[in-house]
PDB file of N, CA and C in Angstrom:
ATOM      1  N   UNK A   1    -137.084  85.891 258.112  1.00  0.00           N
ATOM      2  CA  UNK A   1    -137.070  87.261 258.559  1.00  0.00           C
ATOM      3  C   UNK A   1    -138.076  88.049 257.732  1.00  0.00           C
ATOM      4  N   UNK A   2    -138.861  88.821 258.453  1.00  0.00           N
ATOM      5  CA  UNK A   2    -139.965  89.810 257.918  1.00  0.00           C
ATOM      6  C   UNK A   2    -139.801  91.568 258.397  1.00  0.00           C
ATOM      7  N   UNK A   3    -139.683  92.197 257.639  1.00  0.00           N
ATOM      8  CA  UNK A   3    -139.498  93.562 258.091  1.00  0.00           C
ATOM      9  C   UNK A   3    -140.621  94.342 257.680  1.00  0.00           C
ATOM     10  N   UNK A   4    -140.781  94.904 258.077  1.00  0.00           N
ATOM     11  CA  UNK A   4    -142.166  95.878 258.131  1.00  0.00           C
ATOM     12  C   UNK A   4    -141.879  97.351 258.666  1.00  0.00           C
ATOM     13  N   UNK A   5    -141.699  98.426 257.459  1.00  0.00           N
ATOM     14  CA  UNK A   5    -141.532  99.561 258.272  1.00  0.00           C
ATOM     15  C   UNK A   5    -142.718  99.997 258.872  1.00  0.00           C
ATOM     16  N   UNK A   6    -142.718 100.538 260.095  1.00  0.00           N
ATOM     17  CA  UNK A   6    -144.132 101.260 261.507  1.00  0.00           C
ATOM     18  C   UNK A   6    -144.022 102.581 261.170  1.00  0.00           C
ATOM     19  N   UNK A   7    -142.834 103.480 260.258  1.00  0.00           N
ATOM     20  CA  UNK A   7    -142.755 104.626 260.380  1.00  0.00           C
ATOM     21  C   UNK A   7    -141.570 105.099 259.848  1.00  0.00           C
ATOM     22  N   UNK A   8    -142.176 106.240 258.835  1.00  0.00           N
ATOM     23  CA  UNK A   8    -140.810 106.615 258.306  1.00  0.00           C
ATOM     24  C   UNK A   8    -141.178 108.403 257.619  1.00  0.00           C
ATOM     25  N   UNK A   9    -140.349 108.819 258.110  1.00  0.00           N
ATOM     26  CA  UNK A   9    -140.030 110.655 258.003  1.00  0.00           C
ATOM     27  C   UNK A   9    -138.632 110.702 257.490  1.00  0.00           C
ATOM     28  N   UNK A  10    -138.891 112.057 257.130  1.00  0.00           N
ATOM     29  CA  UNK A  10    -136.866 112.665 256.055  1.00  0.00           C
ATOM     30  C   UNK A  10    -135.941 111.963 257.664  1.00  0.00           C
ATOM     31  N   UNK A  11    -136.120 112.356 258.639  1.00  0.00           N
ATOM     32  CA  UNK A  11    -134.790 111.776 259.562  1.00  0.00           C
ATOM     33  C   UNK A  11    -135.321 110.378 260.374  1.00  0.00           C
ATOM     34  N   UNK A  12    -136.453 110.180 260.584  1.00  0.00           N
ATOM     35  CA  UNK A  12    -136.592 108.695 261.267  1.00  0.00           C
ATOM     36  C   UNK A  12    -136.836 107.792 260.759  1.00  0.00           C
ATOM     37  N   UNK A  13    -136.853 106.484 261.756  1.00  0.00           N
ATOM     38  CA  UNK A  13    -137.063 104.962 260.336  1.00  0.00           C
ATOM     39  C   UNK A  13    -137.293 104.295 261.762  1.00  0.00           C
ATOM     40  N   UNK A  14    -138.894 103.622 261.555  1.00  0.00           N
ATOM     41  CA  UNK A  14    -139.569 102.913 262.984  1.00  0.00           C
ATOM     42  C   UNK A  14    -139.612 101.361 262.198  1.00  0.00           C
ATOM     43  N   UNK A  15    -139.235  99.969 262.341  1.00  0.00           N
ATOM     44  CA  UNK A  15    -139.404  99.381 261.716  1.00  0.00           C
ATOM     45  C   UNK A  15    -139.381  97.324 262.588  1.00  0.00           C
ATOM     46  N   UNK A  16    -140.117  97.386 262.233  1.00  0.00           N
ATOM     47  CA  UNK A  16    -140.503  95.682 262.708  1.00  0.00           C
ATOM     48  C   UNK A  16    -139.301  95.034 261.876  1.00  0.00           C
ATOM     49  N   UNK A  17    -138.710  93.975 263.147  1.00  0.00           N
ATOM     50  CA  UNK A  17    -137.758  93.107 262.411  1.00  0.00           C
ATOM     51  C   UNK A  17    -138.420  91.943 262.833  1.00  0.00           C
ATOM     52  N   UNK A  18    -139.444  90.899 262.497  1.00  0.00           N
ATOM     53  CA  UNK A  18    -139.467  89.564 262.591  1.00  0.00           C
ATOM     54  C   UNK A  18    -138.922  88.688 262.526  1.00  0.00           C
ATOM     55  N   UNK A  19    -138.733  87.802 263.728  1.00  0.00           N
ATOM     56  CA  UNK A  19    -137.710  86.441 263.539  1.00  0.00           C
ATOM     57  C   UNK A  19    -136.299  86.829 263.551  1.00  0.00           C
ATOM     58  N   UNK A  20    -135.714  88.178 263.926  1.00  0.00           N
ATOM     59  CA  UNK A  20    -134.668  88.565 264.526  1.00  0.00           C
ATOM     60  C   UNK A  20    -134.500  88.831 266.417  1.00  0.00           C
ATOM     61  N   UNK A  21    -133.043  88.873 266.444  1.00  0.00           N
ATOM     62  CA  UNK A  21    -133.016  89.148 268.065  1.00  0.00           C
ATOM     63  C   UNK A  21    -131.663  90.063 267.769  1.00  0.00           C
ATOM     64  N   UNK A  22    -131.131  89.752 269.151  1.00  0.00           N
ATOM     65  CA  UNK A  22    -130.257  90.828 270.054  1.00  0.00           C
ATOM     66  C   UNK A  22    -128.734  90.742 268.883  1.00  0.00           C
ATOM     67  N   UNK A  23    -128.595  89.355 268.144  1.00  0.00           N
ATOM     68  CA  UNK A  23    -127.835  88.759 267.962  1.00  0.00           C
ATOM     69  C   UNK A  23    -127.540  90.301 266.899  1.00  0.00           C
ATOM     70  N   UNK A  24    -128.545  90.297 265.881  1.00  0.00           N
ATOM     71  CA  UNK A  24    -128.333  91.242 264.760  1.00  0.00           C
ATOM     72  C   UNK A  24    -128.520  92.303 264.990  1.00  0.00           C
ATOM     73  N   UNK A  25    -129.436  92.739 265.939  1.00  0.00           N
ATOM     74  CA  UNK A  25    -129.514  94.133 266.115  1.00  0.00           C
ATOM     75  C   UNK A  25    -128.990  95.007 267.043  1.00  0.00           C
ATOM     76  N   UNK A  26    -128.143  94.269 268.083  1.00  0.00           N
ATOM     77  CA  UNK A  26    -127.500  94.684 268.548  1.00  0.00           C
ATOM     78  C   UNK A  26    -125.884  95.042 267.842  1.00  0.00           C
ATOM     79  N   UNK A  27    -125.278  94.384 267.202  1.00  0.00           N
ATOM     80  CA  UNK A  27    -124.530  94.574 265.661  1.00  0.00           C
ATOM     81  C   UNK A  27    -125.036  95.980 264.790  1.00  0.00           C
ATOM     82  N   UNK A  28    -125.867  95.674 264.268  1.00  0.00           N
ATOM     83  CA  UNK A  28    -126.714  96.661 263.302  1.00  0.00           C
ATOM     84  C   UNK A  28    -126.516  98.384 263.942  1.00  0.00           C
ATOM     85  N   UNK A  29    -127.235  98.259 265.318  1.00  0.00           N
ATOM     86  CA  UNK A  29    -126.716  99.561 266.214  1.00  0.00           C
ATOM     87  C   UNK A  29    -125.852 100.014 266.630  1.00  0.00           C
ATOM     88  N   UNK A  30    -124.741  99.297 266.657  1.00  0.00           N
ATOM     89  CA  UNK A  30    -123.552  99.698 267.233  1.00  0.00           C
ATOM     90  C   UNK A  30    -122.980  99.952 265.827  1.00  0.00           C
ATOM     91  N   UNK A  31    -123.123  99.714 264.773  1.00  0.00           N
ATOM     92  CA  UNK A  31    -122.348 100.383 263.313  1.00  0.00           C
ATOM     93  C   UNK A  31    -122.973 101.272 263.141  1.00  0.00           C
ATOM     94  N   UNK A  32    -124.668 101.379 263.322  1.00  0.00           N
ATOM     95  CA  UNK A  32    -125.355 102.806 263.105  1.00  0.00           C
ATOM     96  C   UNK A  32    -124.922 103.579 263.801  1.00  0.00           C
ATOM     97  N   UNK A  33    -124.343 103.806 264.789  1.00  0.00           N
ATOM     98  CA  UNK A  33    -124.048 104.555 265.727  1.00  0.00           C
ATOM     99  C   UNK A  33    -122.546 105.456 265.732  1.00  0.00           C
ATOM    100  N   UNK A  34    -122.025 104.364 264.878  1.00  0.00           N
ATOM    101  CA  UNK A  34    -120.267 104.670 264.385  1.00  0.00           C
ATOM    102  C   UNK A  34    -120.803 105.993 263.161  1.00  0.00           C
ATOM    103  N   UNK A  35    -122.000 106.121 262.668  1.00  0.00           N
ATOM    104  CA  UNK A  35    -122.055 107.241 261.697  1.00  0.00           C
ATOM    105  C   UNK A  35    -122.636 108.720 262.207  1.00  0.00           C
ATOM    106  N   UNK A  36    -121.661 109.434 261.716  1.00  0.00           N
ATOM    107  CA  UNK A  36    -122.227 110.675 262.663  1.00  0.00           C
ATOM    108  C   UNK A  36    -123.012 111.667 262.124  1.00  0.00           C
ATOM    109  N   UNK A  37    -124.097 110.949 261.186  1.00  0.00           N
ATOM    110  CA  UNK A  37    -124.803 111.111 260.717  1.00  0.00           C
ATOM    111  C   UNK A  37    -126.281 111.031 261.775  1.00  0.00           C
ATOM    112  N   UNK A  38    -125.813 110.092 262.445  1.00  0.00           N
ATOM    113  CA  UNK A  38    -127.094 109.199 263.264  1.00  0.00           C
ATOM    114  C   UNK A  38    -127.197 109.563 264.361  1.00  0.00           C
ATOM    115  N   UNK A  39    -128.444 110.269 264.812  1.00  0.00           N
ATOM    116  CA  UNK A  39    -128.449 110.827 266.146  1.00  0.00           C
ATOM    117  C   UNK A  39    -128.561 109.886 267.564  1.00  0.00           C
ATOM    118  N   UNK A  40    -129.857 109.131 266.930  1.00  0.00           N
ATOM    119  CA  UNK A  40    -130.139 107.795 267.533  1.00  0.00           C
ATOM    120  C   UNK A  40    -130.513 106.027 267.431  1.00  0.00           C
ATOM    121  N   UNK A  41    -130.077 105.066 267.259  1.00  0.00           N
ATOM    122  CA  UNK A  41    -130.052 103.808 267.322  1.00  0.00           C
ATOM    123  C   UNK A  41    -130.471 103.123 268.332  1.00  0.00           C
ATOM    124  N   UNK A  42    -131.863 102.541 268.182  1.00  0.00           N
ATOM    125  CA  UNK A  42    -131.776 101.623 269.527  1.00  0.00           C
ATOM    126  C   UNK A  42    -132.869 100.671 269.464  1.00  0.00           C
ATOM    127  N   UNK A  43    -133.443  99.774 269.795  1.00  0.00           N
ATOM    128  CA  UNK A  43    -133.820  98.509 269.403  1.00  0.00           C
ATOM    129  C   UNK A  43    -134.550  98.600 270.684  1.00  0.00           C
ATOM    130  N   UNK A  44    -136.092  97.443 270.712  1.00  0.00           N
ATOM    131  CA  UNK A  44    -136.784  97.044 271.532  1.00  0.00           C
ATOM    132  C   UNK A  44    -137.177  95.751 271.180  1.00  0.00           C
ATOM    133  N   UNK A  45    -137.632  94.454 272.340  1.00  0.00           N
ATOM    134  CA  UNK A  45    -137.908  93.209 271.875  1.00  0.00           C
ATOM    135  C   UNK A  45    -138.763  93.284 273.413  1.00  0.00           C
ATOM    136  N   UNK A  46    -139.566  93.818 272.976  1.00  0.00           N
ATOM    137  CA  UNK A  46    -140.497  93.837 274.434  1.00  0.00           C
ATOM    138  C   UNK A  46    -140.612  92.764 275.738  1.00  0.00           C
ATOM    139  N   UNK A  47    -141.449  91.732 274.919  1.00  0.00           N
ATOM    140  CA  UNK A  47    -141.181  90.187 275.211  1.00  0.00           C
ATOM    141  C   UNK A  47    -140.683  89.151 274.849  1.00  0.00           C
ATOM    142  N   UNK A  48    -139.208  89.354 275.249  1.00  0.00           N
ATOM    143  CA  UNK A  48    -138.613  87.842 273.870  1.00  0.00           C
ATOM    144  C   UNK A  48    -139.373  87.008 273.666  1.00  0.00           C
ATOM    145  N   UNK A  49    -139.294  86.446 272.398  1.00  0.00           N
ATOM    146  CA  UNK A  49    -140.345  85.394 272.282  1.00  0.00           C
ATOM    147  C   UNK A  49    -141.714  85.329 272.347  1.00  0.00           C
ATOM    148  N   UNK A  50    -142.163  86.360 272.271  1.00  0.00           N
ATOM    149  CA  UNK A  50    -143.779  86.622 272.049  1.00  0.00           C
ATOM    150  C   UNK A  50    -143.541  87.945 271.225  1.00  0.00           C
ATOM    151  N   UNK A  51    -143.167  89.217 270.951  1.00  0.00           N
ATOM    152  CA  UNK A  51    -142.902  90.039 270.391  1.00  0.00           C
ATOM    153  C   UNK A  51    -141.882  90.055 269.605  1.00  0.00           C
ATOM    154  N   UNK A  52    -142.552  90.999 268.590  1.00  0.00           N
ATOM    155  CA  UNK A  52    -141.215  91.010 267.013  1.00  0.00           C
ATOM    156  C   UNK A  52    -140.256  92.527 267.998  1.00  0.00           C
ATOM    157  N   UNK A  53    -139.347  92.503 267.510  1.00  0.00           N
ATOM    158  CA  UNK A  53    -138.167  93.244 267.882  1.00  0.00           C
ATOM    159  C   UNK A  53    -138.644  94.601 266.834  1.00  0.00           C
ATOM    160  N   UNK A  54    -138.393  95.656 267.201  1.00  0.00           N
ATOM    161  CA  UNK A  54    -138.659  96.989 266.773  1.00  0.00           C
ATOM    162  C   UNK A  54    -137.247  98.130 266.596  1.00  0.00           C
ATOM    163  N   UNK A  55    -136.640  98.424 265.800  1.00  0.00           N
ATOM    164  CA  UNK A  55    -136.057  99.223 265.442  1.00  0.00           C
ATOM    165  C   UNK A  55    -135.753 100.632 265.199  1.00  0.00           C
ATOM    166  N   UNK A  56    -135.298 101.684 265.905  1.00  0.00           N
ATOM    167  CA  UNK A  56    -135.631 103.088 266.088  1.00  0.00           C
ATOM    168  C   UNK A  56    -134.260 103.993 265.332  1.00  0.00           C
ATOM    169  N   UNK A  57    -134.283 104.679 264.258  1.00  0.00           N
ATOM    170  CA  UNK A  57    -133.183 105.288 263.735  1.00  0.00           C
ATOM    171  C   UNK A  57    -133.044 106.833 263.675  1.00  0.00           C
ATOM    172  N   UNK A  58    -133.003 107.519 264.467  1.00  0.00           N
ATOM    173  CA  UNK A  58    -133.175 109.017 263.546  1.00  0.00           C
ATOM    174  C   UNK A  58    -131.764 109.328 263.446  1.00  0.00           C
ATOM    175  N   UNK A  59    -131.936 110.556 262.627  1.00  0.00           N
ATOM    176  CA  UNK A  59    -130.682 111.107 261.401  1.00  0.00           C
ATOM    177  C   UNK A  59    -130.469 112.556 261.759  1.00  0.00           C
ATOM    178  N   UNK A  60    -129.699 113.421 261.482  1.00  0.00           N
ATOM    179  CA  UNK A  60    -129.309 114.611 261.477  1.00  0.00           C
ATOM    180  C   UNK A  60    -129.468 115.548 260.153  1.00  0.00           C
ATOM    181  N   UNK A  61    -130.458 114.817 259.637  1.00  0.00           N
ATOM    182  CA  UNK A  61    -130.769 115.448 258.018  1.00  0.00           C
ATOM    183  C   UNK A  61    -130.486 114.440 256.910  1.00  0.00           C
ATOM    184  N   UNK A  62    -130.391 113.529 257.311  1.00  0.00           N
ATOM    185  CA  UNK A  62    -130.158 112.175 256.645  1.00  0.00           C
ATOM    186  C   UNK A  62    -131.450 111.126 256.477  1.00  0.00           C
ATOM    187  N   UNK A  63    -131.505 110.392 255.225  1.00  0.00           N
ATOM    188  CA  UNK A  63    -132.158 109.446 254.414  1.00  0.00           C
ATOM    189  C   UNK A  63    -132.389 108.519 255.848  1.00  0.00           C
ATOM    190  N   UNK A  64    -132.862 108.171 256.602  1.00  0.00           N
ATOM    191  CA  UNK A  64    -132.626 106.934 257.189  1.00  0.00           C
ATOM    192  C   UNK A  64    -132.394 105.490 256.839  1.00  0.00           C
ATOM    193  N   UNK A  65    -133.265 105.608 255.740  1.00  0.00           N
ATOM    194  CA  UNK A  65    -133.164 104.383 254.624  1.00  0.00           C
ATOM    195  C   UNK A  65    -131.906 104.241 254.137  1.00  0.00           C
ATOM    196  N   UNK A  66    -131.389 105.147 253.995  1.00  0.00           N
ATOM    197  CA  UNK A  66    -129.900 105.302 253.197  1.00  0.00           C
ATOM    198  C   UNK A  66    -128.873 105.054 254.580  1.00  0.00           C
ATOM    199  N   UNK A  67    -129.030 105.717 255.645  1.00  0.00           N
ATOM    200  CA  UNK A  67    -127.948 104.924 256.855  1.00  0.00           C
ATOM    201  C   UNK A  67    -128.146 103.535 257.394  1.00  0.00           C
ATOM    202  N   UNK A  68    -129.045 103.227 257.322  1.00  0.00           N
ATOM    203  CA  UNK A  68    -129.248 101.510 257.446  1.00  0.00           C
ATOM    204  C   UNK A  68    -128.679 101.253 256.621  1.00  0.00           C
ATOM    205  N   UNK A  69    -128.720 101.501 255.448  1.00  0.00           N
ATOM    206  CA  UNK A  69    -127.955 100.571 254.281  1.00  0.00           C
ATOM    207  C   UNK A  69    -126.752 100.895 254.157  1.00  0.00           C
ATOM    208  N   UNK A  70    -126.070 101.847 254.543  1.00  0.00           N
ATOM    209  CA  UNK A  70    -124.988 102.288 254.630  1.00  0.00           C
ATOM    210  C   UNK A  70    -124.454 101.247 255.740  1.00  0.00           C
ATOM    211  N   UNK A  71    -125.087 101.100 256.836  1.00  0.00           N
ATOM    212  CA  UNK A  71    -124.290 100.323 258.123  1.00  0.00           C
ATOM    213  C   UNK A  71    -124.740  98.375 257.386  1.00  0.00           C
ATOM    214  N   UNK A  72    -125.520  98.605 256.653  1.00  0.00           N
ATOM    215  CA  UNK A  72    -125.903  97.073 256.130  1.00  0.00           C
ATOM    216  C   UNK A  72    -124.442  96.751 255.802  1.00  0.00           C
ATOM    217  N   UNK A  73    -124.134  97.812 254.548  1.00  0.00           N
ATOM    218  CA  UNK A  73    -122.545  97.417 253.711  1.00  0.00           C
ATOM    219  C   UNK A  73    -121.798  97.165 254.685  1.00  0.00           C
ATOM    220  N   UNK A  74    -121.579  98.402 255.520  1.00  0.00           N
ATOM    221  CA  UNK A  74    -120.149  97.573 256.634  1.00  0.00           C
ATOM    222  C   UNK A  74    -120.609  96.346 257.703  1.00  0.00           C
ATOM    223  N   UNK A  75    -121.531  95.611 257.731  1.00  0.00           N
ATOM    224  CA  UNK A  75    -121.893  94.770 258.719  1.00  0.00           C
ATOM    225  C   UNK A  75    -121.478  93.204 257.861  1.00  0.00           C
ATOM    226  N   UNK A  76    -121.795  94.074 256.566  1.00  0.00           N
ATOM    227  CA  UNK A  76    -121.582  92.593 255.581  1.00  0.00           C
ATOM    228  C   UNK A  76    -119.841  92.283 255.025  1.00  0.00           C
ATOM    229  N   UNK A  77    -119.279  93.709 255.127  1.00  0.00           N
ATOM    230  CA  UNK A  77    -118.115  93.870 254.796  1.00  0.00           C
ATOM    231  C   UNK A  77    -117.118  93.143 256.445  1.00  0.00           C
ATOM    232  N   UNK A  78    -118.160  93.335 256.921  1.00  0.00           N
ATOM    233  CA  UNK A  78    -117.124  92.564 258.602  1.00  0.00           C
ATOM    234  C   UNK A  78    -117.157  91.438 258.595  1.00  0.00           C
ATOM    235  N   UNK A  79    -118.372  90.963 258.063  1.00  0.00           N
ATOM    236  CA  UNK A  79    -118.368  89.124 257.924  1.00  0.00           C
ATOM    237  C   UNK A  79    -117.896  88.580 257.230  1.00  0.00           C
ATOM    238  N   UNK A  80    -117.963  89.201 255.844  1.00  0.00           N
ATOM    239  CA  UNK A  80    -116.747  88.780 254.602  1.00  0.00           C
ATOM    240  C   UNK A  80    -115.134  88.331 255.166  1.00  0.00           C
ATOM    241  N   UNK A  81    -115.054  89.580 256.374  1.00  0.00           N
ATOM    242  CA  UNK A  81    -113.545  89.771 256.563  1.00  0.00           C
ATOM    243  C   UNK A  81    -113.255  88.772 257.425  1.00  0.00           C
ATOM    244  N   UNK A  82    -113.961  88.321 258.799  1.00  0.00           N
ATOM    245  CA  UNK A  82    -114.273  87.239 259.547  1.00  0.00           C
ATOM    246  C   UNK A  82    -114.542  86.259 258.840  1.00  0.00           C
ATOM    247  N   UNK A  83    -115.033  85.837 257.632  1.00  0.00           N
ATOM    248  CA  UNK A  83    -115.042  84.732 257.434  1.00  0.00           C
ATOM    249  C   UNK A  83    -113.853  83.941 256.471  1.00  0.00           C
ATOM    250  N   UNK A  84    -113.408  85.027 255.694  1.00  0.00           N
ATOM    251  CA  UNK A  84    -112.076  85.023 254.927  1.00  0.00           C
ATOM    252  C   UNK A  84    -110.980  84.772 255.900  1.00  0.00           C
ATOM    253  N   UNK A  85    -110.497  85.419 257.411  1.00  0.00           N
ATOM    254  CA  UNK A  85    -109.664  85.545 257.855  1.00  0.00           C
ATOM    255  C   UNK A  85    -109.788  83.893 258.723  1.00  0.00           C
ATOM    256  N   UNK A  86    -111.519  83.325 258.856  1.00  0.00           N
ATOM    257  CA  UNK A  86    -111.392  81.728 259.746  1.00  0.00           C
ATOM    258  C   UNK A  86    -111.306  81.080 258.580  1.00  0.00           C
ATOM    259  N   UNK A  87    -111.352  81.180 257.677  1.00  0.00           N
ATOM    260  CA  UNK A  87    -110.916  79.679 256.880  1.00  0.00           C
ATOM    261  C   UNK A  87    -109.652  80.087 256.039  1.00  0.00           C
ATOM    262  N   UNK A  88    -108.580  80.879 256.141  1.00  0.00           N
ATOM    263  CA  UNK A  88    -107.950  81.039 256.114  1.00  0.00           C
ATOM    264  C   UNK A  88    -107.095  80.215 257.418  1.00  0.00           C
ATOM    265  N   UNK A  89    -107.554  80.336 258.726  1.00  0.00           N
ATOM    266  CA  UNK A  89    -106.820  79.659 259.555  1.00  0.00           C
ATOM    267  C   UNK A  89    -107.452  78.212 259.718  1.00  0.00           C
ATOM    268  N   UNK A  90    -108.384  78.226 259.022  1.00  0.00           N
ATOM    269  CA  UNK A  90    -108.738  76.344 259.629  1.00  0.00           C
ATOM    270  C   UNK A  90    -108.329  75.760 258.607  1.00  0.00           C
ATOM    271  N   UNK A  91    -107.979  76.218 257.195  1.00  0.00           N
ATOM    272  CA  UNK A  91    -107.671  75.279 256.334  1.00  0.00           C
ATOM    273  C   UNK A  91    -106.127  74.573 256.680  1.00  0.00           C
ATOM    274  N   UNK A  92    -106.694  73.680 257.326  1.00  0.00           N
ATOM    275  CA  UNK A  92    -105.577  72.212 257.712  1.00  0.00           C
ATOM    276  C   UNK A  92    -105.424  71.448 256.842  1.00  0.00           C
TER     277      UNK A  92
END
């Protein structure tokens, strides 16, 4: 994975995600979106598979840098919990 920010102001954050898809960023947006901080979230992958996926964030007076990472913590805090709660049930 390669990220490359395209653009960044006090409320927006334009940013290349390489070697990502729908899988993460569709995740990623739907927690950005839970903050009501965040005006807008939304993702482009022009041509799967020939184009890097592009990332669009603006804020309501907010860091953008700082609400990505804010939705980073709870994205990582969900997998922790998903992964604690399956091997909790597979340990046979």
């Amino acid at each position: 994975m390669n990220l490359k920010i395209l653009n960044k102001t006090d409320t927006e954050l334009e940013m290349e995600i390489a070697g990502e898809t729908h899988t993460l960023l569709s995740l990623l947006k739907s927690i950005l979106l839970d903050d009501d901080a965040v005006e807008i979230a939304s993702y482009d992958i022009r041509y799967l598979g020939i184009s890097e996926p592009v990332m669009y964030v603006r804020t309501s007076g907010v860091d953008p840098i700082q609400a990505v990472r804010s939705a980073l913590v709870k994205l990582t805090a969900m997998c922790d919990e998903f992964k604690a709660v399956f091997l909790e049930q597979t340990n046979i």
